[in-house]
Protein backbone atom coordinates (compact mmCIF):
# COMPACT_ATOMS: atom_id res chain seq x y z
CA UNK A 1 0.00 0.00 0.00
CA UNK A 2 1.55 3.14 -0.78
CA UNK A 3 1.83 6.09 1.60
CA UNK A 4 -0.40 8.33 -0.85
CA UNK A 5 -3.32 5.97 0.33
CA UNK A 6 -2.39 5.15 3.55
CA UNK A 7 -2.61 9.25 3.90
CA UNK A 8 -5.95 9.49 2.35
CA UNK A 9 -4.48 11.29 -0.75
CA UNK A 10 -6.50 9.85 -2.90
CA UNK A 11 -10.15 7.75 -3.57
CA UNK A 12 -11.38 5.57 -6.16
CA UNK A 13 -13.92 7.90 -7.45
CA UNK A 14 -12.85 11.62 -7.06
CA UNK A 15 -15.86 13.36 -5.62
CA UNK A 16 -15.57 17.08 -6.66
CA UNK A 17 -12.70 19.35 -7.81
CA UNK A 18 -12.48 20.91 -4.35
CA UNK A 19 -11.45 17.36 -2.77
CA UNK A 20 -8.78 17.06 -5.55
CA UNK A 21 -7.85 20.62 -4.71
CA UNK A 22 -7.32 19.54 -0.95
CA UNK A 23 -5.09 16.73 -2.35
CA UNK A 24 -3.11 19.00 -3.98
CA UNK A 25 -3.01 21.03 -1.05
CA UNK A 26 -2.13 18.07 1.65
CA UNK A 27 0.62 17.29 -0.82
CA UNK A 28 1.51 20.65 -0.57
CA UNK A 29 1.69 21.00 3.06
CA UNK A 30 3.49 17.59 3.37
CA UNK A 31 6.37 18.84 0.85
CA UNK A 32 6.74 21.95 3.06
CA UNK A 33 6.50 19.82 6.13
CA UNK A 34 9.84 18.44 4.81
CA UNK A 35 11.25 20.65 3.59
CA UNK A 36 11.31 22.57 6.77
CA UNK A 37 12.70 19.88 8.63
CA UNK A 38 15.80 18.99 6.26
CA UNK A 39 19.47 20.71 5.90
CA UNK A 40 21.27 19.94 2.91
CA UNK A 41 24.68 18.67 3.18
CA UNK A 42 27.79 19.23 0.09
CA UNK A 43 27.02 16.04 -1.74
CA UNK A 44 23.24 17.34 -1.91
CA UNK A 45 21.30 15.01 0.78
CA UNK A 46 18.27 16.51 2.21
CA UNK A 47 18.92 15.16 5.63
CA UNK A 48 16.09 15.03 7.89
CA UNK A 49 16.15 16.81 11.42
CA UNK A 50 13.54 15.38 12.81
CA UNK A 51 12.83 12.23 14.14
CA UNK A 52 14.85 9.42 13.37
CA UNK A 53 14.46 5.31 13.85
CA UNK A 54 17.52 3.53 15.83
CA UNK A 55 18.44 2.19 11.66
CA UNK A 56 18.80 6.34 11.34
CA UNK A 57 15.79 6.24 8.78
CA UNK A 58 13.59 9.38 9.35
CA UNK A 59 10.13 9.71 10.40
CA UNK A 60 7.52 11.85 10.36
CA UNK A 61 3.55 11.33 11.67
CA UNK A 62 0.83 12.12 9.63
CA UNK A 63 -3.00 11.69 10.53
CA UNK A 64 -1.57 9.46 13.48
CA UNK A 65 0.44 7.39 11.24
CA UNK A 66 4.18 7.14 11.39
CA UNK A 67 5.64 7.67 7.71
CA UNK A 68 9.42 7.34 6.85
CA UNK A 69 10.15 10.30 5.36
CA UNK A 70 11.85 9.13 2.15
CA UNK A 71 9.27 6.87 1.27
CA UNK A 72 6.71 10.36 1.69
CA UNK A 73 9.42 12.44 -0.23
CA UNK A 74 9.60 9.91 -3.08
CA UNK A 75 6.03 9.43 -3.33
CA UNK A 76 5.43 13.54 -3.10
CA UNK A 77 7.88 14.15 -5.59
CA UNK A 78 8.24 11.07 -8.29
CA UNK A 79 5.50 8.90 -8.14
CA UNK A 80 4.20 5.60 -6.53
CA UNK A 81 5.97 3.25 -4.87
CA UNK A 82 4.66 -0.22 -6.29
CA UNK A 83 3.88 -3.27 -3.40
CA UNK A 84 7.15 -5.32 -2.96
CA UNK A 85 9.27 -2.57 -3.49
CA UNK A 86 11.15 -0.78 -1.71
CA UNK A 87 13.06 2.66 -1.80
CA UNK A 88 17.42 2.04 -1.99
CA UNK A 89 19.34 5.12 -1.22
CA UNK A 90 22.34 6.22 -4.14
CA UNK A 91 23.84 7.95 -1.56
CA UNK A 92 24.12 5.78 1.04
CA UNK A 93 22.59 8.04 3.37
CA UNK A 94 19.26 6.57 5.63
CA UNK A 95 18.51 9.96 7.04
CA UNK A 96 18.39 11.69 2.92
CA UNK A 97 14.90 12.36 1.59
CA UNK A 98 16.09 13.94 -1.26
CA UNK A 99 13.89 12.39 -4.12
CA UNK A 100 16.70 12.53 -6.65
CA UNK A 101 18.97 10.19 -4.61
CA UNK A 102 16.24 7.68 -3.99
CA UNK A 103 14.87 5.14 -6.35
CA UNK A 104 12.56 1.89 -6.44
CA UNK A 105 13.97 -1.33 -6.45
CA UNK A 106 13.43 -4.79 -5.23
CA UNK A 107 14.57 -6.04 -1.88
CA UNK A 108 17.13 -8.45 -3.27
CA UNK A 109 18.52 -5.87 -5.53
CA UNK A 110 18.42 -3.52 -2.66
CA UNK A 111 20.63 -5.36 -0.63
CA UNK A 112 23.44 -6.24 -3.35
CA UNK A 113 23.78 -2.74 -3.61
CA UNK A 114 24.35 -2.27 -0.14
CA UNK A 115 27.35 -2.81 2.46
CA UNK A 116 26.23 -6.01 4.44
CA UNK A 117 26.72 -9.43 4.07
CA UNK A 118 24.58 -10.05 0.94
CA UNK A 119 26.15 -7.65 -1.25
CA UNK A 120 29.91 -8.60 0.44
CA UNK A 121 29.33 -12.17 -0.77
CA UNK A 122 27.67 -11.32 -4.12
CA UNK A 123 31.08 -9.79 -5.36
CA UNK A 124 33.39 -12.71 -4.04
CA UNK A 125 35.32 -14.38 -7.35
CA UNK A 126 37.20 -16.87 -5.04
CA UNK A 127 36.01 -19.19 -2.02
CA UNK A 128 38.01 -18.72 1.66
CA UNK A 129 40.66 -21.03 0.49
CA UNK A 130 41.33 -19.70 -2.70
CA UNK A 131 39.46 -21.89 -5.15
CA UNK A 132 37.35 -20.07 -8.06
CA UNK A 133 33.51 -19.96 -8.21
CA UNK A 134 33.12 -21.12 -11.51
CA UNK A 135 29.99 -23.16 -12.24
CA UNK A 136 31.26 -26.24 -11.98
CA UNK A 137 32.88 -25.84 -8.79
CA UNK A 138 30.26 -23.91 -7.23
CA UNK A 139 27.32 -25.71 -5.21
CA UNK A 140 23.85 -24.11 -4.22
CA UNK A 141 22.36 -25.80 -1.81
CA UNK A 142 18.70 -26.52 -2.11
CA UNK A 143 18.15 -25.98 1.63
CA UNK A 144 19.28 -22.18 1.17
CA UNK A 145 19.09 -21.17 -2.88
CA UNK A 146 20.73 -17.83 -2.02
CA UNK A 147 24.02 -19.22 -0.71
CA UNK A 148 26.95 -21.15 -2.53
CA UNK A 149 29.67 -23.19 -1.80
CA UNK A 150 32.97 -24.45 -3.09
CA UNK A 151 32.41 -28.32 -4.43
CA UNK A 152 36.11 -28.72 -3.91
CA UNK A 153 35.95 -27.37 -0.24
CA UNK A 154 32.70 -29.21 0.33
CA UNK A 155 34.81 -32.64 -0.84
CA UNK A 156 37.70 -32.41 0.72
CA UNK A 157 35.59 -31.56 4.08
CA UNK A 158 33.68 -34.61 3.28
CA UNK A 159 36.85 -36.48 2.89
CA UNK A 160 38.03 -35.10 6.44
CA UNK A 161 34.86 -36.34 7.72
CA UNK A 162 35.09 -39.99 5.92
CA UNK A 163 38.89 -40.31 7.17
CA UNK A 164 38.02 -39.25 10.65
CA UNK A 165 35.01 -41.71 10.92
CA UNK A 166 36.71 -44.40 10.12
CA UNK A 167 39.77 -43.98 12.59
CA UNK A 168 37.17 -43.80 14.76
CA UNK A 169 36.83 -47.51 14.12
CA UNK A 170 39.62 -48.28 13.75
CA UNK A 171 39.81 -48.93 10.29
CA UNK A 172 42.19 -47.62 7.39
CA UNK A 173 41.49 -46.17 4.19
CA UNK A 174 43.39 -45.26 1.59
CA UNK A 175 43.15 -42.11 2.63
CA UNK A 176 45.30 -42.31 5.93
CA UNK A 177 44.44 -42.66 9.40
């Protein structure tokens, strides 16, 4: 639901042109709202001075509803924000509401572009022990479809395991032990 509706910007049939004038006037008065409450720093970012959520996201209440403020901005200024998106910040910045450094994307594609572990991973060309991901040597298991692992890690640990089962027994392999 986007935060046009959940304001009550807007209704499936528009009764008069003085309720679409009172749209255009809320949106108005929301656009000052944040614009009051922003400084802009050198790289552009409106950053927002008012309240802020502990992930340093911005927040404003509107008709007793708590809105984050680039989500508002993005709506007031570009357009709808379609269900199972979400809004990625260019610049990095959670507390920006600038509309030009915000755009819609999905959640996956939202978190390769950011710092944490997904997009860390995402980039990595080699496994810890040095061994390419290539296709054939990487492994996706079907338990978690959004991780891989190295087949030739994954055998040789299987191999440790084998080796270390059977000297448990007391039995040798060809392996050793």
């Amino acid at each position: 639901m986007s935060v046009r509706s959940r304001m009550n910007l807007t209704e499936t049939n528009a009764e008069s042109d003085c309720k679409a004038d009172r749209i255009d006037t809320m949106a108005d008065v929301l656009k000052e709202r944040i614009q009051s409450r922003i400084s802009i720093d050198d790289k552009g970012c409106w950053i927002w001075q008012g309240t802020t959520t502990s992930e340093g996201y911005g927040q404003t209440i509107h008709q007793a509803k708590k809105l984050y403020t680039h989500r508002l901005a993005y709506e007031l200024w570009r357009g709808q924000i379609h269900e199972g998106l979400v809004i990625d910040h260019l610049c990095r910045n959670r507390a920006c509401c600038n509309p030009g450094h915000l755009e819609v994307v999905s959640r996956g594609m939202n978190a390769l572009r950011g710092v944490g572990s997904p997009a860390v991973h995402a980039v990595k060309t080699h496994c810890l022990r040095g061994h390419e991901f290539t296709p054939d040597n990487t492994y996706t298991p079907t338990s978690s479809p959004n991780h891989r692992n190295c087949r030739t890690c994954r055998a040789d640990a299987k191999r440790r395991h084998y080796i270390k089962e059977r000297a448990a027994l007391g039995k040798v392999t060809k392996y050793g032990a």
